[in-house]
Every structure is written in C-alpha cells, then in structure tokens.
C-alpha atoms as a PDB file:
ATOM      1  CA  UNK A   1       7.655  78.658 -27.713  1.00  0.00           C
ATOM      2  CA  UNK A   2      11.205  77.270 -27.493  1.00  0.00           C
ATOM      3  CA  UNK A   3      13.240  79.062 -25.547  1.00  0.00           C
ATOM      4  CA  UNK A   4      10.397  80.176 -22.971  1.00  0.00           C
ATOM      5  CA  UNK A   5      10.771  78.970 -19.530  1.00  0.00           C
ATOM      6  CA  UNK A   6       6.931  77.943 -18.441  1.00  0.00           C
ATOM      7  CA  UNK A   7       6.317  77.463 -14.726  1.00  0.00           C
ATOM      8  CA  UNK A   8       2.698  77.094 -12.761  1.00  0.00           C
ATOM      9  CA  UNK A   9       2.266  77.560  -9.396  1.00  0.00           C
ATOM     10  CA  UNK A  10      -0.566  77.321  -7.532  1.00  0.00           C
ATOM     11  CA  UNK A  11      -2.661  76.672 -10.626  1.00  0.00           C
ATOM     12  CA  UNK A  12      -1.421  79.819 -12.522  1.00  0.00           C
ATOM     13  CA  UNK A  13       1.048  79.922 -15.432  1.00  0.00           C
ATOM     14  CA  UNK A  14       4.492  82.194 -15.966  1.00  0.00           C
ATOM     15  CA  UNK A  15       5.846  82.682 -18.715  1.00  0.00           C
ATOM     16  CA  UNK A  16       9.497  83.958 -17.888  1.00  0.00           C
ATOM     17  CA  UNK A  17       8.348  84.765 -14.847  1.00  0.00           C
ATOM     18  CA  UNK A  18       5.615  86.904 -15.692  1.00  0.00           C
ATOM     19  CA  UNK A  19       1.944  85.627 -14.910  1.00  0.00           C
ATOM     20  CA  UNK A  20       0.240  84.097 -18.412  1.00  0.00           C
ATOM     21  CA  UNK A  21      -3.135  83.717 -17.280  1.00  0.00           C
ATOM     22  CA  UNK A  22      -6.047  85.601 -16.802  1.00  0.00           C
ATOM     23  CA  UNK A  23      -6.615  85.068 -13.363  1.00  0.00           C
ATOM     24  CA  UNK A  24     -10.551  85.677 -13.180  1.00  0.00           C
ATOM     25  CA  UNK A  25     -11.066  83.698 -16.048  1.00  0.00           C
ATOM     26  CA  UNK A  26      -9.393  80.567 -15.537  1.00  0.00           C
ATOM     27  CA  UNK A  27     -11.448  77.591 -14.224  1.00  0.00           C
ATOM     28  CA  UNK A  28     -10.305  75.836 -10.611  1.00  0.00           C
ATOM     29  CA  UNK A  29     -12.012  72.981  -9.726  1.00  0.00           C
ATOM     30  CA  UNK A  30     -14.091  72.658  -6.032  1.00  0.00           C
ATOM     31  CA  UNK A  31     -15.832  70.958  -3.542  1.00  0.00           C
ATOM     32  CA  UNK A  32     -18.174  71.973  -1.486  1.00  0.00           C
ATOM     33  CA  UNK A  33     -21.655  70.378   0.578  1.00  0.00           C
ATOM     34  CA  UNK A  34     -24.280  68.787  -0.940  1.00  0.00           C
ATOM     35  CA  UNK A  35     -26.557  70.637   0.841  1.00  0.00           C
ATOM     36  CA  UNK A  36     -24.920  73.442  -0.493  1.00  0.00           C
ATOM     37  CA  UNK A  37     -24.961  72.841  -3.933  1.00  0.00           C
ATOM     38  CA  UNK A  38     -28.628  74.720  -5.240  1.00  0.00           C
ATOM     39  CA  UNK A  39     -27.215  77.289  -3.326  1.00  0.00           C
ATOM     40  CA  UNK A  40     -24.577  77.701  -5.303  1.00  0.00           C
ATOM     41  CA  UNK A  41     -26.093  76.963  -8.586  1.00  0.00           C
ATOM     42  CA  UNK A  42     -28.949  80.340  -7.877  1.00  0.00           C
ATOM     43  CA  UNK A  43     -26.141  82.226  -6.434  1.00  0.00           C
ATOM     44  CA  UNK A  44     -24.231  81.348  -9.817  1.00  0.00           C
ATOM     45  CA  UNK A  45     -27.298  81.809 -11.842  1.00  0.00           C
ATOM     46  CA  UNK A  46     -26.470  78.534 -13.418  1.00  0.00           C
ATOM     47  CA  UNK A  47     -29.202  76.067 -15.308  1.00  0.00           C
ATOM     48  CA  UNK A  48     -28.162  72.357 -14.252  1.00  0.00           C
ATOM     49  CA  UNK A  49     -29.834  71.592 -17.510  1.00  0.00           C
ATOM     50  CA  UNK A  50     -27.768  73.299 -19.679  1.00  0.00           C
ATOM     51  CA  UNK A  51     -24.489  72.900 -18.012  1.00  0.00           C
ATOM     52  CA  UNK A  52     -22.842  70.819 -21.077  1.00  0.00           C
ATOM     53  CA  UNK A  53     -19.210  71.170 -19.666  1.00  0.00           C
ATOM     54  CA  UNK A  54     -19.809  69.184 -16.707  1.00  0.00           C
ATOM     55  CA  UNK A  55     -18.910  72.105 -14.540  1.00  0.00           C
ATOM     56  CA  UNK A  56     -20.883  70.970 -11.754  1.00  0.00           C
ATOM     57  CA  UNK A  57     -22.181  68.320 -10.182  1.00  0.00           C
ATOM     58  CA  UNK A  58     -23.092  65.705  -7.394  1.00  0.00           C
ATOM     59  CA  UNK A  59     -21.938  62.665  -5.594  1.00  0.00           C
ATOM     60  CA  UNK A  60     -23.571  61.511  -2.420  1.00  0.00           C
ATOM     61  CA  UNK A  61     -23.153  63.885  -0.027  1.00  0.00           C
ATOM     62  CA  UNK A  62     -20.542  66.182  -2.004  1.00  0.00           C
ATOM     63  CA  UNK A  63     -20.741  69.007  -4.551  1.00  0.00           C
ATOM     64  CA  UNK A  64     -18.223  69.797  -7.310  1.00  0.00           C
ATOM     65  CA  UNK A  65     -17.836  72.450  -9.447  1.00  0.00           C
ATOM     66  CA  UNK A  66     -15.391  73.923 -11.633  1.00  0.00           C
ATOM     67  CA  UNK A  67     -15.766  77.821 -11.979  1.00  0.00           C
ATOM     68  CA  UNK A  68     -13.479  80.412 -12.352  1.00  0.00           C
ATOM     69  CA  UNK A  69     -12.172  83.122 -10.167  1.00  0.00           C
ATOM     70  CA  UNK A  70     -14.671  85.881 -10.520  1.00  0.00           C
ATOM     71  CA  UNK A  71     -17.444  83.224  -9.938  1.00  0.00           C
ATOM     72  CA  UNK A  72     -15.116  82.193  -6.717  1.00  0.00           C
ATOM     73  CA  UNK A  73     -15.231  86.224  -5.839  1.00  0.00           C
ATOM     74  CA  UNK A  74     -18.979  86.283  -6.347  1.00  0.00           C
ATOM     75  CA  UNK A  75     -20.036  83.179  -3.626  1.00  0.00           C
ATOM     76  CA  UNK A  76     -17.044  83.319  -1.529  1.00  0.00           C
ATOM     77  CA  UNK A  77     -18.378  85.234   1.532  1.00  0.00           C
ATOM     78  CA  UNK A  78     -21.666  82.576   1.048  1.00  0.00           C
ATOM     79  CA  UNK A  79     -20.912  79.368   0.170  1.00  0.00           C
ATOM     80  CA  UNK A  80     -18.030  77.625   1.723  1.00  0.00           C
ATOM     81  CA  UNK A  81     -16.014  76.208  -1.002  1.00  0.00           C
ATOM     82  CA  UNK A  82     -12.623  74.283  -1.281  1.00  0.00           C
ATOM     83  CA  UNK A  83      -9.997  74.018  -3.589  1.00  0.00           C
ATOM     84  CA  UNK A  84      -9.431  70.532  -4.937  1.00  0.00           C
ATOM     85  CA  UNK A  85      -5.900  70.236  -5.815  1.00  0.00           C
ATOM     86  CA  UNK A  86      -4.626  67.675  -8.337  1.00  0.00           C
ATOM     87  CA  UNK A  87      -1.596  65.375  -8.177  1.00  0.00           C
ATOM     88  CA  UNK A  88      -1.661  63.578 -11.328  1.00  0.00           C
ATOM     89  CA  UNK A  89       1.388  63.678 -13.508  1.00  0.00           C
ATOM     90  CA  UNK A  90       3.906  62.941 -10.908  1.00  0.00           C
ATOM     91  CA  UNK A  91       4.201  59.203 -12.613  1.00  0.00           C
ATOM     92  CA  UNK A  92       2.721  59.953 -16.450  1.00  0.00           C
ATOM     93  CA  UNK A  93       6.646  59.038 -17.803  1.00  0.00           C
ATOM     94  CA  UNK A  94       7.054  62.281 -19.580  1.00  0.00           C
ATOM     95  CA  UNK A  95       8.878  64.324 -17.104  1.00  0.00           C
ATOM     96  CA  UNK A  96      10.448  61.403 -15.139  1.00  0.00           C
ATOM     97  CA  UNK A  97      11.333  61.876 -11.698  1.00  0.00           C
ATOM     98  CA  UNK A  98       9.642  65.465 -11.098  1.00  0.00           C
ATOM     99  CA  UNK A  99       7.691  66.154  -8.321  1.00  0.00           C
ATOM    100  CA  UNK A 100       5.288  68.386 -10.598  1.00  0.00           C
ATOM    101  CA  UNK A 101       1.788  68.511 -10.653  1.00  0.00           C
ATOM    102  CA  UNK A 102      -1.384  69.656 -12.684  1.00  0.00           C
ATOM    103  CA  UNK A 103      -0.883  72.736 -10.035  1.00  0.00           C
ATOM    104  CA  UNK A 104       3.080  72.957  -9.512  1.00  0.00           C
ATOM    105  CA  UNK A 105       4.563  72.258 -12.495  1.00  0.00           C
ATOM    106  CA  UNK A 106       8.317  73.649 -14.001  1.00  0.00           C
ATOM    107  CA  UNK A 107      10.254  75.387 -14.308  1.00  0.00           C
ATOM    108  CA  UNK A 108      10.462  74.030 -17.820  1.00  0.00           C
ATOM    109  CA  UNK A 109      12.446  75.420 -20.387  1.00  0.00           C
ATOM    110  CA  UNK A 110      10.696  74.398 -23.628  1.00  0.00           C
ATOM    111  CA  UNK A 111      13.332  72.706 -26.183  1.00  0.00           C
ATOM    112  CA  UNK A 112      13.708  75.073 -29.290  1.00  0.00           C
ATOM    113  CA  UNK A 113      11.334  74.025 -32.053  1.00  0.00           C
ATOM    114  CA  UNK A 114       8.661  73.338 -29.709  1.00  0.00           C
ATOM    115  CA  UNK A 115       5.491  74.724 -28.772  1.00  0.00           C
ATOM    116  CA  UNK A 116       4.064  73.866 -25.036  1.00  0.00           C
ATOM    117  CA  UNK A 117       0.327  73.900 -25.084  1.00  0.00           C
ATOM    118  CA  UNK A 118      -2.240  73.846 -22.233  1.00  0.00           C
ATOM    119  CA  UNK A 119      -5.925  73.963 -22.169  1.00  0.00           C
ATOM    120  CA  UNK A 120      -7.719  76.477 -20.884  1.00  0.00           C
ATOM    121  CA  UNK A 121     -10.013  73.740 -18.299  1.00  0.00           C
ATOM    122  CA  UNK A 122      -6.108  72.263 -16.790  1.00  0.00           C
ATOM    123  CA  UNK A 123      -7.714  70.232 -14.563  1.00  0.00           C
ATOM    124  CA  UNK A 124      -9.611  68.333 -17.593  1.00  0.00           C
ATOM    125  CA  UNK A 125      -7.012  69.129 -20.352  1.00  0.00           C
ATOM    126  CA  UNK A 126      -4.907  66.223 -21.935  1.00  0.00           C
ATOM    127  CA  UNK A 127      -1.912  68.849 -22.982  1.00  0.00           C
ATOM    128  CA  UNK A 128       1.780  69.532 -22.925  1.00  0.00           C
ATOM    129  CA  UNK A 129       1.908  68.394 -19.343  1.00  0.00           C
ATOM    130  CA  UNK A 130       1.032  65.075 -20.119  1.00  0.00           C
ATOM    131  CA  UNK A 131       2.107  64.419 -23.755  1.00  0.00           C
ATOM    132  CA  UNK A 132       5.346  66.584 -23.682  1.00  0.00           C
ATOM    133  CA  UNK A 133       6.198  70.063 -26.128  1.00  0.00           C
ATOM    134  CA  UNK A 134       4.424  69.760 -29.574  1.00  0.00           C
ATOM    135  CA  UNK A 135       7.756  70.106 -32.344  1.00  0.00           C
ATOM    136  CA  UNK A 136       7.207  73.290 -34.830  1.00  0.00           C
ATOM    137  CA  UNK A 137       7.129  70.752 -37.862  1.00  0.00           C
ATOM    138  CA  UNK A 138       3.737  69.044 -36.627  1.00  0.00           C
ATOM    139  CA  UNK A 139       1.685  72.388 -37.145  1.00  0.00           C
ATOM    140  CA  UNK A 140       0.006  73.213 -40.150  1.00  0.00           C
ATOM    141  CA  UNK A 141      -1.331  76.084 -40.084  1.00  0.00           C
ATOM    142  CA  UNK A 142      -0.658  79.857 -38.547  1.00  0.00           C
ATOM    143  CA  UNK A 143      -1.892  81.504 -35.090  1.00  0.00           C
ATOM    144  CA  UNK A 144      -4.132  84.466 -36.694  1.00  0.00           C
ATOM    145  CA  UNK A 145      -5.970  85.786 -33.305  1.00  0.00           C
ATOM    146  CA  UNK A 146      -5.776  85.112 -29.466  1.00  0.00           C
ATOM    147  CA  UNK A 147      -8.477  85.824 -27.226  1.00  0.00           C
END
C-alpha cells in the first residue's frame, strides 16, 4: 500500500524490510538435463499430462521447470538443478534508469494512493513491476480474505 517500501532480493519480497513471502511456496523457475527430466517428474510425482501451468517442460537437450521451494528441498540432493535468473525489466520504461530485475528489484517506496501488486508465478506475472503501482481509485471492490 502507499507508504510501504517493497524490495526483492534474490527472488523474495520485503515489505519494510521484513520478508513477504512464503518461502516454500513460491515458484522459482529451473533448468536442469534432459536426461534428467523423468527423473524429476517421478521424483516430483508430477503427471506431464495434467501439468496445465506449463510448469515443466522440454527443449532439445534442456529441462525446465518452475517449482517451488519445498519441491527444490525434496530433489535437491538428486537431481542437479539450476536457478534461472531473469533480467527483464531493466528497459520496460516504467522505472527508467534502474538496474532492477524480476529478481532484484527496489527499494521502492509505493506513492500514497497506490497499491503494488505481484503475482504469485513472478517469473510469468505481468504486475506492478512492469505496469507501475495500481492508484486506490481503480479498485472496485474490497480485500475480504488472504491466503
């Protein structure tokens, strides 16, 4: 909300300072072998067929798959995987002349009357980071639950 200063480092969000996300939750995205990649999928217990958010997948040679940090905790000692980081925002317009990324972003202090939102996929989310704070008078309705 205005007045909050948002910062995300290393993929994770502060909110004045304190960490905002749920850190086992919270999809990163990865690469890892080919070869690999059934592997993971049984070690996961994941159905390729009924994946329907794209969280993983196959190029050539190269596996990628977005899972979260108590999947990461589960395959970890297994599977090699690596961190894919993501640049993109540096030249999006909105926050001119930052060196921020998807990953490193802020510290921002959102303008009062403002809301900053993010999605919960970042890597895949077309949010605040990209489009700017949302103003208060655009919402219509009323925050009733969080979870």
């Amino acid at each position: 909300m205005g007045g909050d200063t948002l910062q995300i480092k290393n993929g994770y969000a502060y909110l004045n300072g304190r960490l905002a996300d749920d850190t086992f939750q919270l999809k990163f995205p990865y690469v890892l072998s080919g070869r690999n990649f059934n592997d993971l999928l049984t070690a996961l217990e994941v159905d390729i067929e009924k994946d329907k958010n794209g969280d993983f997948s196959t190029m050539g040679d190269t596996a990628y798959a977005n899972i979260s940090g108590q999947q990461y905790e589960r395959v970890k000692n297994v599977i090699h995987l690596e961190r894919r980081t993501n640049s993109m925002l540096a030249d999006t317009g909105i926050y001119f002349q930052k060196e921020w990324t998807v990953d490193n972003f802020g510290p921002f202090i959102i303008p009062a009357n403002h809301y900053f939102v993010m999605g919960d996929n970042r890597h895949n989310a077309m949010d605040s980071r990209f489009v700017g704070p949302i103003p208060s008078s655009n919402y219509k309705g009323r925050m009733i639950s969080k979870f």
